[in-house]
C-alpha atoms as a PDB file:
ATOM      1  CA  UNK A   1     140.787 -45.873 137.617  1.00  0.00           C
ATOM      2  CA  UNK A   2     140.717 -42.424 135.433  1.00  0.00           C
ATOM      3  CA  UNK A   3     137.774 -42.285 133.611  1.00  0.00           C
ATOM      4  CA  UNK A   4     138.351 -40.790 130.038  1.00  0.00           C
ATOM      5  CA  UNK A   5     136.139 -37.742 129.385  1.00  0.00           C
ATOM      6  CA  UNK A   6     135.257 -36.044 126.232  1.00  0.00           C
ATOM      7  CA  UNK A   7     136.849 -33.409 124.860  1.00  0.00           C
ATOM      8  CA  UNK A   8     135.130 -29.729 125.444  1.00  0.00           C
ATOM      9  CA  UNK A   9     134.653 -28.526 122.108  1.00  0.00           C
ATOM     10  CA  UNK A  10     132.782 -24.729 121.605  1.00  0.00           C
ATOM     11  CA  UNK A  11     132.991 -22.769 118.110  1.00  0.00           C
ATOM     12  CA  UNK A  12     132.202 -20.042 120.153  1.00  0.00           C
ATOM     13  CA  UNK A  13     134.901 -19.689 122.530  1.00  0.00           C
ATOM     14  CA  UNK A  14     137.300 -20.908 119.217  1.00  0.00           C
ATOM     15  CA  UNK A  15     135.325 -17.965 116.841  1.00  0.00           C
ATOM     16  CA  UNK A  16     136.051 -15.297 120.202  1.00  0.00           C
ATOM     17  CA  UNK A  17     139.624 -14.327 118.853  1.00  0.00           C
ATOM     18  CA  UNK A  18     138.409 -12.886 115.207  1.00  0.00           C
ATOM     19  CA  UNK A  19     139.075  -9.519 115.412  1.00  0.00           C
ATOM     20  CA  UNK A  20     141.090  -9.887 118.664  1.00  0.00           C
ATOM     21  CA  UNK A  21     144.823  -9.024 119.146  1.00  0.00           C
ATOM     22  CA  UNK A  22     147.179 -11.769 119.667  1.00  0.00           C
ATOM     23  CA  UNK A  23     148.367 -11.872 123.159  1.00  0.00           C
ATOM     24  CA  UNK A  24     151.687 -12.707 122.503  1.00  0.00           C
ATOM     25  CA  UNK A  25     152.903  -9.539 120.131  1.00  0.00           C
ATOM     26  CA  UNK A  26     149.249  -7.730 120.323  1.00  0.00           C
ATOM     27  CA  UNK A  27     149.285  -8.213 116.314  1.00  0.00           C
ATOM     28  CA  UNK A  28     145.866  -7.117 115.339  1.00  0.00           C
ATOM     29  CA  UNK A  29     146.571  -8.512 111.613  1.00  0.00           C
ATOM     30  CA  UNK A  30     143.396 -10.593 110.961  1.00  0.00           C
ATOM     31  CA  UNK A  31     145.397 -13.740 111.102  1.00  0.00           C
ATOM     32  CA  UNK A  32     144.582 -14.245 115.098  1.00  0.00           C
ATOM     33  CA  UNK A  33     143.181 -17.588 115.814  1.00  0.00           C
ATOM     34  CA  UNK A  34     141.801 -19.493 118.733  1.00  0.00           C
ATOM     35  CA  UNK A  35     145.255 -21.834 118.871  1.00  0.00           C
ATOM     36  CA  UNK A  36     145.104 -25.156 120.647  1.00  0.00           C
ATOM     37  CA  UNK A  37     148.124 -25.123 123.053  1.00  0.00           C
ATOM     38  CA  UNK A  38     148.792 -28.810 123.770  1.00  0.00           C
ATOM     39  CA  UNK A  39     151.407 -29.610 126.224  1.00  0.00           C
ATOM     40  CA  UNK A  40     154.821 -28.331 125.424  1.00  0.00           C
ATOM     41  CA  UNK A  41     156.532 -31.088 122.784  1.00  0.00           C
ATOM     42  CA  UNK A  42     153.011 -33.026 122.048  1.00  0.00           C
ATOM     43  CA  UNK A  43     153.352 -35.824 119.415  1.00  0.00           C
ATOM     44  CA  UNK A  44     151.412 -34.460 116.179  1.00  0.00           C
ATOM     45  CA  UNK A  45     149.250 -37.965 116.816  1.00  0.00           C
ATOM     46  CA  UNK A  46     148.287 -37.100 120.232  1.00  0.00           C
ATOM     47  CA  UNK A  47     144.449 -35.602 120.564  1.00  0.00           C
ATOM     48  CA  UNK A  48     143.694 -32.407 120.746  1.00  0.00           C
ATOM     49  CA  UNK A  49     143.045 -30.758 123.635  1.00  0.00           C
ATOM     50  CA  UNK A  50     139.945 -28.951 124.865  1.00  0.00           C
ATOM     51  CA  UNK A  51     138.997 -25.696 123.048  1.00  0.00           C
ATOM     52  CA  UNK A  52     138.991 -23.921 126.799  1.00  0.00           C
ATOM     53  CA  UNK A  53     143.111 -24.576 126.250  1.00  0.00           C
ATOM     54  CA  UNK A  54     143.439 -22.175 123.824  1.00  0.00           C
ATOM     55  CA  UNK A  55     145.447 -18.819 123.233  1.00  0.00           C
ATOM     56  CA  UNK A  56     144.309 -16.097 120.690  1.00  0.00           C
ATOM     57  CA  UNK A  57     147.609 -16.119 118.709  1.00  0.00           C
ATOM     58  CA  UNK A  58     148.256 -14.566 114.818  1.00  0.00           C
ATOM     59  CA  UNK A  59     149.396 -16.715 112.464  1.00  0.00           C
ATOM     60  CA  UNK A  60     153.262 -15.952 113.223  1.00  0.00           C
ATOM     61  CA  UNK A  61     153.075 -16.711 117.143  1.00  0.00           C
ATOM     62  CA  UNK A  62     150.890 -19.638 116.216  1.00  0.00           C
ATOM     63  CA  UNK A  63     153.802 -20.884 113.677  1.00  0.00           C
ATOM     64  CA  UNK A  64     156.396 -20.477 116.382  1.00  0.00           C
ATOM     65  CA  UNK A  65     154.383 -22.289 119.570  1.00  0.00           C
ATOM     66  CA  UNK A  66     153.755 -25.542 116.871  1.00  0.00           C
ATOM     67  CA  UNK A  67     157.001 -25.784 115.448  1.00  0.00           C
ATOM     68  CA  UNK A  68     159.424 -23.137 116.262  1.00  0.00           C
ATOM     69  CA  UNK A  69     160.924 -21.609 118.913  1.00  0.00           C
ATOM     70  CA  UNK A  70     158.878 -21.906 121.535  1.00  0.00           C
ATOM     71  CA  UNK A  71     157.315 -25.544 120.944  1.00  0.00           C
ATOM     72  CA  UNK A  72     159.062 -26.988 123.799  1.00  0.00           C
ATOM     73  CA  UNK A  73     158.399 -23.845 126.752  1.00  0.00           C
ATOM     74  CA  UNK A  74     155.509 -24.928 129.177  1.00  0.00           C
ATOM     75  CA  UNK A  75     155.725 -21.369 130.949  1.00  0.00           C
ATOM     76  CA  UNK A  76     155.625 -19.377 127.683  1.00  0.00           C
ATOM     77  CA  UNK A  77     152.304 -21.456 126.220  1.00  0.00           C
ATOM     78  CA  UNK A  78     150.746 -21.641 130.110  1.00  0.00           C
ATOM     79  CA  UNK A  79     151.308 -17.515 129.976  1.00  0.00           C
ATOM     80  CA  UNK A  80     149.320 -17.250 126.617  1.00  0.00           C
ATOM     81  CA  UNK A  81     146.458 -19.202 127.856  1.00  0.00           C
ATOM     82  CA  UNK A  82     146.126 -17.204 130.625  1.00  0.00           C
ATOM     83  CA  UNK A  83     146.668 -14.212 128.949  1.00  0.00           C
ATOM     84  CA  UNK A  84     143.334 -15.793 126.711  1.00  0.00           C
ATOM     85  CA  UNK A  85     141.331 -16.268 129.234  1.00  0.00           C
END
């Protein structure tokens, strides 16, 4: 039996991207964010995942992994994190 574990929260690792440039169009527009990917096509009620899952994305990139273009592309989101970390 899986034993459920708390979620790894750090303000900061999330406060690391100020002043960053977003690793998906290197936009260095103050708008980048620490951006929780959750698995590609997450239900809105599902938990959030842990703050090391996160890409440093601006506000536009953010926009498009959540509800645009590329909300449903595992490779594209698993790329960004890595990119992040």
């Amino acid at each position: 039996m899986f034993q459920k574990t708390r979620r790894f929260e750090s303000k900061k690792l999330r406060g690391a991207a100020k002043g960053q440039s977003c690793v998906c169009c290197g936009a260095q527009d103050g708008t980048v964010v620490g951006a929780h990917l959750a698995p590609a096509g997450h239900d809105w009620g599902s938990p959030k995942v842990h703050d090391w899952l996160i890409a440093w994305l601006c506000s536009d990139c953010h926009y498009k992994a959540d509800h645009g273009e590329y909300r449903r592309d595992y490779g594209w989101r698993t790329n960004l994190i890595l990119a992040t970390l």
